[in-house]
C-alpha atoms as a PDB file:
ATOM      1  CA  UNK A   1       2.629 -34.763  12.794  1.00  0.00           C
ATOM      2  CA  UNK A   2       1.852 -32.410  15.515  1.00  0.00           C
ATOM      3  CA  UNK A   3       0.571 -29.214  15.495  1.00  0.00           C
ATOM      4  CA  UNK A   4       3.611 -27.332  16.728  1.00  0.00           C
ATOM      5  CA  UNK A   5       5.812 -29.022  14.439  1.00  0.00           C
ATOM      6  CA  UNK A   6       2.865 -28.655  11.599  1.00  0.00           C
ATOM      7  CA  UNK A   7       3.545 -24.910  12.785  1.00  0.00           C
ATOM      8  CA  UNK A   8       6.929 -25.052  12.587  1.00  0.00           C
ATOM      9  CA  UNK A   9       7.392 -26.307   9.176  1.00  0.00           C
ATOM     10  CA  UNK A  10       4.299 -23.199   8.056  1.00  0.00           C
ATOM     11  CA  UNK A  11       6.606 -20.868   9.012  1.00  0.00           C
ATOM     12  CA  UNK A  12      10.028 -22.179   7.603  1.00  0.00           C
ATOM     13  CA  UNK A  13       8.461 -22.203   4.222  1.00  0.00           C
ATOM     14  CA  UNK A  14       6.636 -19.126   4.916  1.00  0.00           C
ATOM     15  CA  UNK A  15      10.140 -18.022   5.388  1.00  0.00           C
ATOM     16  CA  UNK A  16      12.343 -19.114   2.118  1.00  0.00           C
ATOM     17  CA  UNK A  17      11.250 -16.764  -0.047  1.00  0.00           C
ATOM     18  CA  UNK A  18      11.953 -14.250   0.784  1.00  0.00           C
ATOM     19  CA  UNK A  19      14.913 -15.252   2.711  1.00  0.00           C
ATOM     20  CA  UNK A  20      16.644 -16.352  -0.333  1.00  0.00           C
ATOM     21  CA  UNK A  21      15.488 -13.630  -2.106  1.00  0.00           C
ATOM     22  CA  UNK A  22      17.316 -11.149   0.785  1.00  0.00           C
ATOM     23  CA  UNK A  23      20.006 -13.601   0.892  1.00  0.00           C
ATOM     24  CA  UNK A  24      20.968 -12.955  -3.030  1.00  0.00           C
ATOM     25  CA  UNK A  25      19.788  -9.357  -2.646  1.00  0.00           C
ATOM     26  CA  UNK A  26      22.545  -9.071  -0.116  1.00  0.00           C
ATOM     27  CA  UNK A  27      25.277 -10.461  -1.310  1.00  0.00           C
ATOM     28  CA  UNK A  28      24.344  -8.094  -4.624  1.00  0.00           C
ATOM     29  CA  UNK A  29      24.767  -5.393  -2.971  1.00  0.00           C
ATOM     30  CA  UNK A  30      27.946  -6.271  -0.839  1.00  0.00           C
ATOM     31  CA  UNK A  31      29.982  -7.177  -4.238  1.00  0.00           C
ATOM     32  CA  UNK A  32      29.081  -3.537  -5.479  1.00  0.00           C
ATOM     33  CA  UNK A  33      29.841  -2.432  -2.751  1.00  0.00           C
ATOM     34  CA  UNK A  34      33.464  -4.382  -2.130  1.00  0.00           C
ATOM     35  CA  UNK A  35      33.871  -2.954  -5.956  1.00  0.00           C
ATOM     36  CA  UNK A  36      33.469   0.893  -4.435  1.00  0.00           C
ATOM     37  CA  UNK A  37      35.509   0.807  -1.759  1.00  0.00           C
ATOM     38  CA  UNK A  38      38.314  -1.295  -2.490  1.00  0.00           C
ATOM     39  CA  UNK A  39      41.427  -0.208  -1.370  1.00  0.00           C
ATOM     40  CA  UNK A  40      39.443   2.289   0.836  1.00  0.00           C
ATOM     41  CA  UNK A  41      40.069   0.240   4.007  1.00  0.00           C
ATOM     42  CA  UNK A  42      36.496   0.106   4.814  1.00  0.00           C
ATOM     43  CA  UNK A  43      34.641  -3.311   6.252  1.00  0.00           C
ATOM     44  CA  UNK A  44      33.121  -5.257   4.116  1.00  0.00           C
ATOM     45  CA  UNK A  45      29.966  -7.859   5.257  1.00  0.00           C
ATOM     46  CA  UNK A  46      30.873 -11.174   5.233  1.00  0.00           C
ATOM     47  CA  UNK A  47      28.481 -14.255   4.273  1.00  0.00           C
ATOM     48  CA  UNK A  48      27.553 -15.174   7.824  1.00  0.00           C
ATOM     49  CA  UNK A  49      26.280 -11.199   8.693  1.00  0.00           C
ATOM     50  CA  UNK A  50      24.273 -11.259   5.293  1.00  0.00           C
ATOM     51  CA  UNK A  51      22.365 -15.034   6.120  1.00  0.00           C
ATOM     52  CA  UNK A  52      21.755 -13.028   9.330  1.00  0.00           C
ATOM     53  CA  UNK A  53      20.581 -10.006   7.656  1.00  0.00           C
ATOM     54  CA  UNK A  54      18.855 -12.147   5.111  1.00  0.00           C
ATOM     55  CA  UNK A  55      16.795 -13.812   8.129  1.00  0.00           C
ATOM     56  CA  UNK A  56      15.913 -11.319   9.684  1.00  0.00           C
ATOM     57  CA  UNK A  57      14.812  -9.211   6.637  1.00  0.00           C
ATOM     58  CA  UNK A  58      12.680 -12.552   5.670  1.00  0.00           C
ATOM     59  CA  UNK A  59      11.013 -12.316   9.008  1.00  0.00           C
ATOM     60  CA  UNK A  60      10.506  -8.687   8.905  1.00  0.00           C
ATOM     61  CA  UNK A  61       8.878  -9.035   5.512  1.00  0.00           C
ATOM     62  CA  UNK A  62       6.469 -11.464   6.762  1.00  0.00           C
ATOM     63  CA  UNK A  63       5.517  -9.735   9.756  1.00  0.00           C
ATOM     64  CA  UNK A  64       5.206  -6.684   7.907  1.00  0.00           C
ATOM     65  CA  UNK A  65       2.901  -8.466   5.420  1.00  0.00           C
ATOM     66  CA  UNK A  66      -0.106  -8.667   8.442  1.00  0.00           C
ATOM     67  CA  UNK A  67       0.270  -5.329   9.117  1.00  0.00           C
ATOM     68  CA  UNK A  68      -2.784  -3.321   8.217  1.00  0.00           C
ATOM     69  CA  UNK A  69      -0.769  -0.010   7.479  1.00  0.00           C
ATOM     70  CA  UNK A  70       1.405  -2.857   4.694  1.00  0.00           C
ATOM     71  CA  UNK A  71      -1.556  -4.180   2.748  1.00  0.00           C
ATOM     72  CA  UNK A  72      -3.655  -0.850   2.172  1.00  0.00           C
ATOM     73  CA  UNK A  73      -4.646  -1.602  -1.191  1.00  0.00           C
ATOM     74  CA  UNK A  74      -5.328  -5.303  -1.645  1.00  0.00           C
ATOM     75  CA  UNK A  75      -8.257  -5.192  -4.204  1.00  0.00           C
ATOM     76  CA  UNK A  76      -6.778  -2.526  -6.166  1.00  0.00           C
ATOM     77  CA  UNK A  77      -4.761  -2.460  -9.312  1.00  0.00           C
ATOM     78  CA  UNK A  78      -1.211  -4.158  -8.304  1.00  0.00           C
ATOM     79  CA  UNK A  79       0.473  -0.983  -8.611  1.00  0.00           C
ATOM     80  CA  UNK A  80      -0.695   0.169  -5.757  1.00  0.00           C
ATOM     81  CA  UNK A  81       0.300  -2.695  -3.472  1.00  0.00           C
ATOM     82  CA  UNK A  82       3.986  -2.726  -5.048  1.00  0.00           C
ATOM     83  CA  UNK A  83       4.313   0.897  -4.877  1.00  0.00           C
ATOM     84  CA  UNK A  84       3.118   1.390  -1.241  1.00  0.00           C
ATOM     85  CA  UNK A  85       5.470  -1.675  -0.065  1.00  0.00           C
ATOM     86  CA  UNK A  86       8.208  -0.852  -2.357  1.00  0.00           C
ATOM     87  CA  UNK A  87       8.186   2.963  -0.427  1.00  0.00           C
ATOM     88  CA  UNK A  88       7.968   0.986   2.880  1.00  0.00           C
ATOM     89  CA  UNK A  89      10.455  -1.140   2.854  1.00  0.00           C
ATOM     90  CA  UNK A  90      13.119   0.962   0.758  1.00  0.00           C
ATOM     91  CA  UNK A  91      12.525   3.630   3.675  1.00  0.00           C
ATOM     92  CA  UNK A  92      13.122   1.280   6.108  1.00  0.00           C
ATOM     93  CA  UNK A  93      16.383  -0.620   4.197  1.00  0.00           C
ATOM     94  CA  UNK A  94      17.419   2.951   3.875  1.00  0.00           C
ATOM     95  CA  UNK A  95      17.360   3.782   7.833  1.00  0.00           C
ATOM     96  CA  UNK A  96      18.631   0.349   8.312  1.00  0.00           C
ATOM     97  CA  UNK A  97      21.491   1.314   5.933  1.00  0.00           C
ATOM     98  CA  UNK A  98      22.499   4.415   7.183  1.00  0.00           C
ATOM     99  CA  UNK A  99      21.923   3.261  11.059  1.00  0.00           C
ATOM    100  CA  UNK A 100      25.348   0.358   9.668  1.00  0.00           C
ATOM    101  CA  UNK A 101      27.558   2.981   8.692  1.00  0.00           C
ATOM    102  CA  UNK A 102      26.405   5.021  12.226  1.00  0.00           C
ATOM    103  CA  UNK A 103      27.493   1.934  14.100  1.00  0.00           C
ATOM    104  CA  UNK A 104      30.678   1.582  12.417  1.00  0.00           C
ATOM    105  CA  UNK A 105      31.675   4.906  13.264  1.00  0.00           C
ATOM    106  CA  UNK A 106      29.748   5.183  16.609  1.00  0.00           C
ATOM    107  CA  UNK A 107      32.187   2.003  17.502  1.00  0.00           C
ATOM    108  CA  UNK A 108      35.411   3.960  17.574  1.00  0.00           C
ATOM    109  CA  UNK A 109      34.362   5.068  20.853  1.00  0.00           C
ATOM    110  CA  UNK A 110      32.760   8.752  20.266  1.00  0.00           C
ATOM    111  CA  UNK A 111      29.371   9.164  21.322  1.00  0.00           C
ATOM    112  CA  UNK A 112      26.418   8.958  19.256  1.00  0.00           C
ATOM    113  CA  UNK A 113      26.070  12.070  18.407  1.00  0.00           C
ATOM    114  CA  UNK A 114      29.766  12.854  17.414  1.00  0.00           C
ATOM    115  CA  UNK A 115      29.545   9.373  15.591  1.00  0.00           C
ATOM    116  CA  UNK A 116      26.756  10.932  13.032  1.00  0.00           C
ATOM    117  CA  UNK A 117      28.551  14.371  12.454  1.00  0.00           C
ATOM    118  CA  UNK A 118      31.396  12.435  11.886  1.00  0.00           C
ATOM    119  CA  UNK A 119      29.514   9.943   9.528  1.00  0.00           C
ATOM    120  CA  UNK A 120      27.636  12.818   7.873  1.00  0.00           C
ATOM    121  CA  UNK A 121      31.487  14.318   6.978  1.00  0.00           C
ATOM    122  CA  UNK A 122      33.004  11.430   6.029  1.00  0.00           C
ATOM    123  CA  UNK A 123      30.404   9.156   4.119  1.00  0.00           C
ATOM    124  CA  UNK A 124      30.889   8.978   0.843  1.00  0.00           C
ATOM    125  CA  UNK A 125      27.717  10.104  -0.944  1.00  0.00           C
ATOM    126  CA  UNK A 126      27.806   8.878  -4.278  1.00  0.00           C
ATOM    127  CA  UNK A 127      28.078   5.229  -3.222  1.00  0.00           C
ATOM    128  CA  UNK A 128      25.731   5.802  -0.392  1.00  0.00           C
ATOM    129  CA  UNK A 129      23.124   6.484  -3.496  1.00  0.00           C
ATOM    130  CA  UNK A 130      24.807   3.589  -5.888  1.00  0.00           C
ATOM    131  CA  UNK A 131      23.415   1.286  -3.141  1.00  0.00           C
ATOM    132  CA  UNK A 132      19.950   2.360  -2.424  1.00  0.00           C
ATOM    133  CA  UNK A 133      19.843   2.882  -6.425  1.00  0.00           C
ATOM    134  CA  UNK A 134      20.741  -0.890  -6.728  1.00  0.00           C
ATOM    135  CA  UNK A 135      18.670  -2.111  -3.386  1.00  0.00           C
ATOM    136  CA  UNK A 136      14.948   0.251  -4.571  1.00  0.00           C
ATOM    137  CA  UNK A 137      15.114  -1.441  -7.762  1.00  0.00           C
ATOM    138  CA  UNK A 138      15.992  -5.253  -5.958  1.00  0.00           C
ATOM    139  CA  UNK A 139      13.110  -4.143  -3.576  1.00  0.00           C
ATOM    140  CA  UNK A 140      10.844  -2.787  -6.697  1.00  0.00           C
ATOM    141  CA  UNK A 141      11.019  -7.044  -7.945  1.00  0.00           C
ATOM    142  CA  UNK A 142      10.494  -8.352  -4.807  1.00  0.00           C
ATOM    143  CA  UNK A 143       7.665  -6.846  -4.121  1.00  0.00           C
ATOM    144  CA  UNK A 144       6.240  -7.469  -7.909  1.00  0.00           C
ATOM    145  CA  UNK A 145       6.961 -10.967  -7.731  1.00  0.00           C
ATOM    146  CA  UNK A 146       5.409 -11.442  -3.955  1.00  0.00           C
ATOM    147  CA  UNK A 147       2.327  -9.394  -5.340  1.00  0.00           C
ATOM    148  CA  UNK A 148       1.908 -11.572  -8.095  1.00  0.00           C
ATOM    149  CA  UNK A 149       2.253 -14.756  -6.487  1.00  0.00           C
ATOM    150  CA  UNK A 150      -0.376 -13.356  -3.568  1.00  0.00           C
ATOM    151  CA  UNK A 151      -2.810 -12.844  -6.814  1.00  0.00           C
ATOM    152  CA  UNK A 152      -2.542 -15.727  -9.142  1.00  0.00           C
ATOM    153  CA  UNK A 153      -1.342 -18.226  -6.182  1.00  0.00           C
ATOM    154  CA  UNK A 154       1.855 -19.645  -4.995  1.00  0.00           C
ATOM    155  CA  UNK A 155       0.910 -23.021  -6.905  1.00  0.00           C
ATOM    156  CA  UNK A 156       0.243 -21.207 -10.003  1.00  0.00           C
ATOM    157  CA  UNK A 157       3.653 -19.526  -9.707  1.00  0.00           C
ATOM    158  CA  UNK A 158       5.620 -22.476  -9.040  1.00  0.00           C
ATOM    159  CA  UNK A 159       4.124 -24.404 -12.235  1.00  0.00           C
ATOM    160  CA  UNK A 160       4.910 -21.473 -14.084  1.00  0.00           C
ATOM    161  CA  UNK A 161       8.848 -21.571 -13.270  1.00  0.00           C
ATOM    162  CA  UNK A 162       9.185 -25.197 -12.471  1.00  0.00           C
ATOM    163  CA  UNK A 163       6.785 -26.700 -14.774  1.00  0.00           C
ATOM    164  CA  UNK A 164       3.280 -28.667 -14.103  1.00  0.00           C
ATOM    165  CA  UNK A 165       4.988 -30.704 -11.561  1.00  0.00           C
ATOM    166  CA  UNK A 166       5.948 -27.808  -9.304  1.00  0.00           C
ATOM    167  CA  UNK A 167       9.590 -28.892  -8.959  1.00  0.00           C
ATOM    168  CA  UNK A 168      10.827 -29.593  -5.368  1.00  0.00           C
ATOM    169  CA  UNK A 169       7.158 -30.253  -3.127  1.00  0.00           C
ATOM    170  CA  UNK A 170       8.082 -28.659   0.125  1.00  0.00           C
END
């Protein structure tokens, strides 16, 4: 096999995890929130936007992960690692977040600016919160379970769910 393809296939399994973990995530979160807004006329995410979302989340974990600022307290108590990353990335899924709803109103034609007042009027808080409730906690056991696998070792892990085999060899 060659190198680039030897790369390739690194970095597609490098990239499941926590692709499918996003992927599930996702969809979570759009069927609470297709169960607050129904009947409010609002869009709802469909499959094909989450896989994208999901991909691009799985990337942005993984880039994130060789960041120094990410990994600030590797030898330390695992508390420390999942706290730090769970802060991170909830900020940023929160900005992400509110930056959707900004689009959907910024597409209507108004300018940015009148697109956030109008977002900032409109939004409906309460469900705003119900999802970053729902998507800190989602976050909290990704980054538990990634910590925990980076410390006792992705073999380890995988015996430990799929038995002493290690279920599908990838």
């Amino acid at each position: 096999m060659s190198k680039l393809s030897e790369k390739i296939k690194e970095e597609v399994v490098a990239l499941l995890p926590p692709t499918i973990f996003f992927f599930v995530m996702l969809h979570i979160l759009a069927f609470v929130r297709v169960l607050m807004v129904q009947g409010t006329g609002l869009p709802i995410a469909t499959s094909a936007q989450i896989a994208v979302a999901a991909l691009i989340l799985g990337k942005a974990v993984l880039v994130a992960d060789h960041m120094p600022i990410v990994n600030r307290f590797p030898d330390k108590p695992l508390v420390y690692n999942v706290s730090w990353k769970t802060t991170i990335y909830f900020l940023v899924a929160l900005l992400i977040h509110y930056l959707e709803r900004l689009f959907d109103f910024w597409r209507e034609g108004v300018g940015f600016v009148a697109a956030n007042h109008k977002l900032l009027a409109e939004i409906v808080w309460p469900h705003f919160w119900a999802i970053q409730i729902v998507m800190v906690v989602l976050i909290f056991s990704y980054c538990v379970m990634h910590e925990l696998a980076r410390v006792i070792g992705n073999q380890e892990v995988r015996a430990m769910f799929f038995g002493p085999s290690g279920g599908v060899r990838v």
